[in-house]
C-alpha atoms as a PDB file:
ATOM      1  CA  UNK A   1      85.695 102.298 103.162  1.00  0.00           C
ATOM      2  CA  UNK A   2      89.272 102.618 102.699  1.00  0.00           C
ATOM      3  CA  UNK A   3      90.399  98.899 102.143  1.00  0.00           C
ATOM      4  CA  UNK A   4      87.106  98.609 100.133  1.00  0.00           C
ATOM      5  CA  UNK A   5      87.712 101.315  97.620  1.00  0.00           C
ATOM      6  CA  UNK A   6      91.578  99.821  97.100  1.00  0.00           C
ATOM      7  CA  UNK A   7      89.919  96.669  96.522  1.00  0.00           C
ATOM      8  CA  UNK A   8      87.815  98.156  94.253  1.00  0.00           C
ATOM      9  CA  UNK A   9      90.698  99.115  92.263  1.00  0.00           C
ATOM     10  CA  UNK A  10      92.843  96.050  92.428  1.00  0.00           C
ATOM     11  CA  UNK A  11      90.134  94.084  90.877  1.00  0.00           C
ATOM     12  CA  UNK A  12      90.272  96.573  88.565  1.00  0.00           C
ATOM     13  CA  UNK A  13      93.680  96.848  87.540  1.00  0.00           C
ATOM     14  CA  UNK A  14      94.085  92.730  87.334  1.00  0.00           C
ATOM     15  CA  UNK A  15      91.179  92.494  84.397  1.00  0.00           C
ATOM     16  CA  UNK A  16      92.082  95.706  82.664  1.00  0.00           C
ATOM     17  CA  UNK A  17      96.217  94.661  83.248  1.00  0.00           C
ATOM     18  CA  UNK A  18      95.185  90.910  81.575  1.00  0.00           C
ATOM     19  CA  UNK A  19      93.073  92.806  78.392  1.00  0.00           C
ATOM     20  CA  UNK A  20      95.124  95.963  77.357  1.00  0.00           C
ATOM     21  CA  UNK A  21      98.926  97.252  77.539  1.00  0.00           C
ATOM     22  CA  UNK A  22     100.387 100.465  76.773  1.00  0.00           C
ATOM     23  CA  UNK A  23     102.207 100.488  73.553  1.00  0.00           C
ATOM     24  CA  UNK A  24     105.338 102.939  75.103  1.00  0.00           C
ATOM     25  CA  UNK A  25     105.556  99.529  77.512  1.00  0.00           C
ATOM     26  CA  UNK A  26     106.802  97.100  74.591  1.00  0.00           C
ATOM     27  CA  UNK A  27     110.768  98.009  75.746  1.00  0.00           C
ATOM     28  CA  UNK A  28     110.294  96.211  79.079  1.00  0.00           C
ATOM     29  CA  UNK A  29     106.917  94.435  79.170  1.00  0.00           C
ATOM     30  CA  UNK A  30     106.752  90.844  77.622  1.00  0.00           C
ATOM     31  CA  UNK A  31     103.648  89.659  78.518  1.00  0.00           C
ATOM     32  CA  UNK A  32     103.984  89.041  81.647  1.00  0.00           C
ATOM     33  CA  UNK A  33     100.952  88.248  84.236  1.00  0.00           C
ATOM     34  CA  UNK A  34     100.241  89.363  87.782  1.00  0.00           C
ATOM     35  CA  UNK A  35     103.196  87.612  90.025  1.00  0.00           C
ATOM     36  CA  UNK A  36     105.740  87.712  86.820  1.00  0.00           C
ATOM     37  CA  UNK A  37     104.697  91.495  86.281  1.00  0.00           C
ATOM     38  CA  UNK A  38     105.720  91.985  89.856  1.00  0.00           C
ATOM     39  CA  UNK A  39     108.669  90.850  89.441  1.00  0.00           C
ATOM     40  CA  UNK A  40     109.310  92.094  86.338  1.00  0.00           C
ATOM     41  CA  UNK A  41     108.791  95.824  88.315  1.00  0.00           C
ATOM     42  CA  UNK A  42     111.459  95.030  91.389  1.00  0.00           C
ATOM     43  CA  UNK A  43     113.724  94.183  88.761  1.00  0.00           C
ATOM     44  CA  UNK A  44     113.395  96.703  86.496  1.00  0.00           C
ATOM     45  CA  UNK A  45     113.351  99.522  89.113  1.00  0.00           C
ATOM     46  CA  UNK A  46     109.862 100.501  88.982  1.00  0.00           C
ATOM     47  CA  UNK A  47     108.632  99.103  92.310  1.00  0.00           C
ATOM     48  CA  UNK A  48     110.268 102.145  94.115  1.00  0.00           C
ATOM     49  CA  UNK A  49     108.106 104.520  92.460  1.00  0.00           C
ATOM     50  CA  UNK A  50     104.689 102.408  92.796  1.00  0.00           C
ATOM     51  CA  UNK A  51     105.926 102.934  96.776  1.00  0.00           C
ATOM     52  CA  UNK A  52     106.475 106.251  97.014  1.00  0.00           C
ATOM     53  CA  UNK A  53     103.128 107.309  95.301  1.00  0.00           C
ATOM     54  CA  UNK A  54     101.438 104.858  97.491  1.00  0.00           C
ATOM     55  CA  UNK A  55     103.323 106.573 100.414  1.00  0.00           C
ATOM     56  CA  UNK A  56     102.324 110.087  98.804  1.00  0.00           C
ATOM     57  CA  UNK A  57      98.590 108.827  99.124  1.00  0.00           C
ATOM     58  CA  UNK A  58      98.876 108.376 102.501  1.00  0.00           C
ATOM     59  CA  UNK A  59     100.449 111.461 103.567  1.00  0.00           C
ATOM     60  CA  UNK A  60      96.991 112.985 104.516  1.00  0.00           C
ATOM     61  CA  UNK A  61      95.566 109.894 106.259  1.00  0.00           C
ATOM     62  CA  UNK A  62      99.013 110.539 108.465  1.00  0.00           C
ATOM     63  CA  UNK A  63      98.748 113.851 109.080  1.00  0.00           C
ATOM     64  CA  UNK A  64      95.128 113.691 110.110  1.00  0.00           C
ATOM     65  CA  UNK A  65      96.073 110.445 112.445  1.00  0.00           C
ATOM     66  CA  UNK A  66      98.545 112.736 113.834  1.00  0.00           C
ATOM     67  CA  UNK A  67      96.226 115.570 114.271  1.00  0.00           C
ATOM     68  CA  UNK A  68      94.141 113.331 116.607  1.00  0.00           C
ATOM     69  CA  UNK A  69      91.128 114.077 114.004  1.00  0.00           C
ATOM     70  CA  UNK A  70      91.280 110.118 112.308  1.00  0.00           C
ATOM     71  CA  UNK A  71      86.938 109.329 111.719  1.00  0.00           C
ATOM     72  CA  UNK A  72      88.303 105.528 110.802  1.00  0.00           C
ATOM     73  CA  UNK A  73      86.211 105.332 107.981  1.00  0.00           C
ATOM     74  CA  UNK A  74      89.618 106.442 105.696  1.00  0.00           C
ATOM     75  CA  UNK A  75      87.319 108.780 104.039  1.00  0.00           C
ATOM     76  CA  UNK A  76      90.193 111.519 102.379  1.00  0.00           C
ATOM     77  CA  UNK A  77      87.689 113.910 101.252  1.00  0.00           C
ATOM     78  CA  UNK A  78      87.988 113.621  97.261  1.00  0.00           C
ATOM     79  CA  UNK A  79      84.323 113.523  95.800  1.00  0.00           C
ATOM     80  CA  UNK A  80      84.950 115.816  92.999  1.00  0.00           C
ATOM     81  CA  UNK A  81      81.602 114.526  91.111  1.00  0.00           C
ATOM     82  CA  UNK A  82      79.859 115.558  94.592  1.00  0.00           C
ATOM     83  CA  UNK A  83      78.721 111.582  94.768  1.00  0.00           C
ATOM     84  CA  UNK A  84      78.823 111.498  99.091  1.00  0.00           C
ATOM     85  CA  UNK A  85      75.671 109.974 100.770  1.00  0.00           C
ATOM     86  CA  UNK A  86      74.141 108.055 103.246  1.00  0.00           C
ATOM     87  CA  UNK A  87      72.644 105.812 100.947  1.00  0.00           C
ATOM     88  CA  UNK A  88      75.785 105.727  98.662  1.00  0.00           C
ATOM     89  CA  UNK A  89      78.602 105.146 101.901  1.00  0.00           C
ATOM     90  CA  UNK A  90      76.233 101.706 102.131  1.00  0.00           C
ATOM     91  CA  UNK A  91      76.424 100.761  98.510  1.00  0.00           C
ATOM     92  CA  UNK A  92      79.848 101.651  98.247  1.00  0.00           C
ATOM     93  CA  UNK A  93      80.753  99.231 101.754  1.00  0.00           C
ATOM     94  CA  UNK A  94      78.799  96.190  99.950  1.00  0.00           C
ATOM     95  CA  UNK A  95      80.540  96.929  97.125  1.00  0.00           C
ATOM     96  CA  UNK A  96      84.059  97.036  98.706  1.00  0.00           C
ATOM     97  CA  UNK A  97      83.772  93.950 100.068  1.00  0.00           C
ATOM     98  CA  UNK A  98      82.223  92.183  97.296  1.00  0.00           C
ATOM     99  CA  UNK A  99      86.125  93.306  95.402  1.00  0.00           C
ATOM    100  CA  UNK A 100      87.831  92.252  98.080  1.00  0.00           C
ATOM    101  CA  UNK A 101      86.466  88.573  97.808  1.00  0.00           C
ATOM    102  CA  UNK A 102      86.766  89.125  93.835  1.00  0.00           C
ATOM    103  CA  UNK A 103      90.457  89.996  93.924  1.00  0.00           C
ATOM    104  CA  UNK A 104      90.724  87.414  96.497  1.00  0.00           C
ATOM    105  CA  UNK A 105      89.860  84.574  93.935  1.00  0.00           C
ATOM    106  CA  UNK A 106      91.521  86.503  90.862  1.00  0.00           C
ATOM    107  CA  UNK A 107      94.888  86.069  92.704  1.00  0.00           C
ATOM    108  CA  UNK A 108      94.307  82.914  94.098  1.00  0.00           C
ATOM    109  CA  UNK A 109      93.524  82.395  90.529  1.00  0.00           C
ATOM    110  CA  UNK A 110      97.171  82.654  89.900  1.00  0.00           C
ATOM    111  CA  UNK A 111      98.757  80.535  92.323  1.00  0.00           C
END
């Protein structure tokens, strides 16, 4: 659930990063795709603090694997809109792993 839900979101993030920019970005953004963004962000600094929120994320899935408590389905508990089901959790695996072969071919798309 947890890989799928990322995927989810990268597939995501590379249409919505190809269609629309933040206008504050125009002092260090110059068009720049997928691998040249990424590059653009180590050089610029910005990398560092795309790590240490993605390290902030996983704080809880730590402490719980510490704990001994771990489920494996990477499940952290936010449902704020109260969404959680059975039939949902099988929707939302299909779903997963249909992004994950999407962003698959959207960066192989790149290459």
């Amino acid at each position: 659930v947890k890989h799928g839900r990322i995927a989810m979101l990268a597939a995501t993030g590379l249409i919505v990063q190809d269609l629309f920019t933040f206008p504050f970005y125009s002092k260090w953004y110059t068009g720049e795709k997928v691998w040249a963004l990424h590059d653009k962000l180590v050089k610029v600094g910005a990398a560092w603090q795309v790590l240490l929120f993605l390290f902030a994320l996983e704080i809880p899935f730590i402490q719980k694997a510490i704990d001994g408590t771990l489920d494996g389905t990477g499940d952290y508990g936010f449902d704020p809109l109260g969404l959680k089901s059975d039939r949902r959790a099988v929707t939302e695996i299909k779903n997963g792993r249909l992004a994950m072969i999407a962003t698959a071919g959207m960066l192989h798309h790149y290459f």
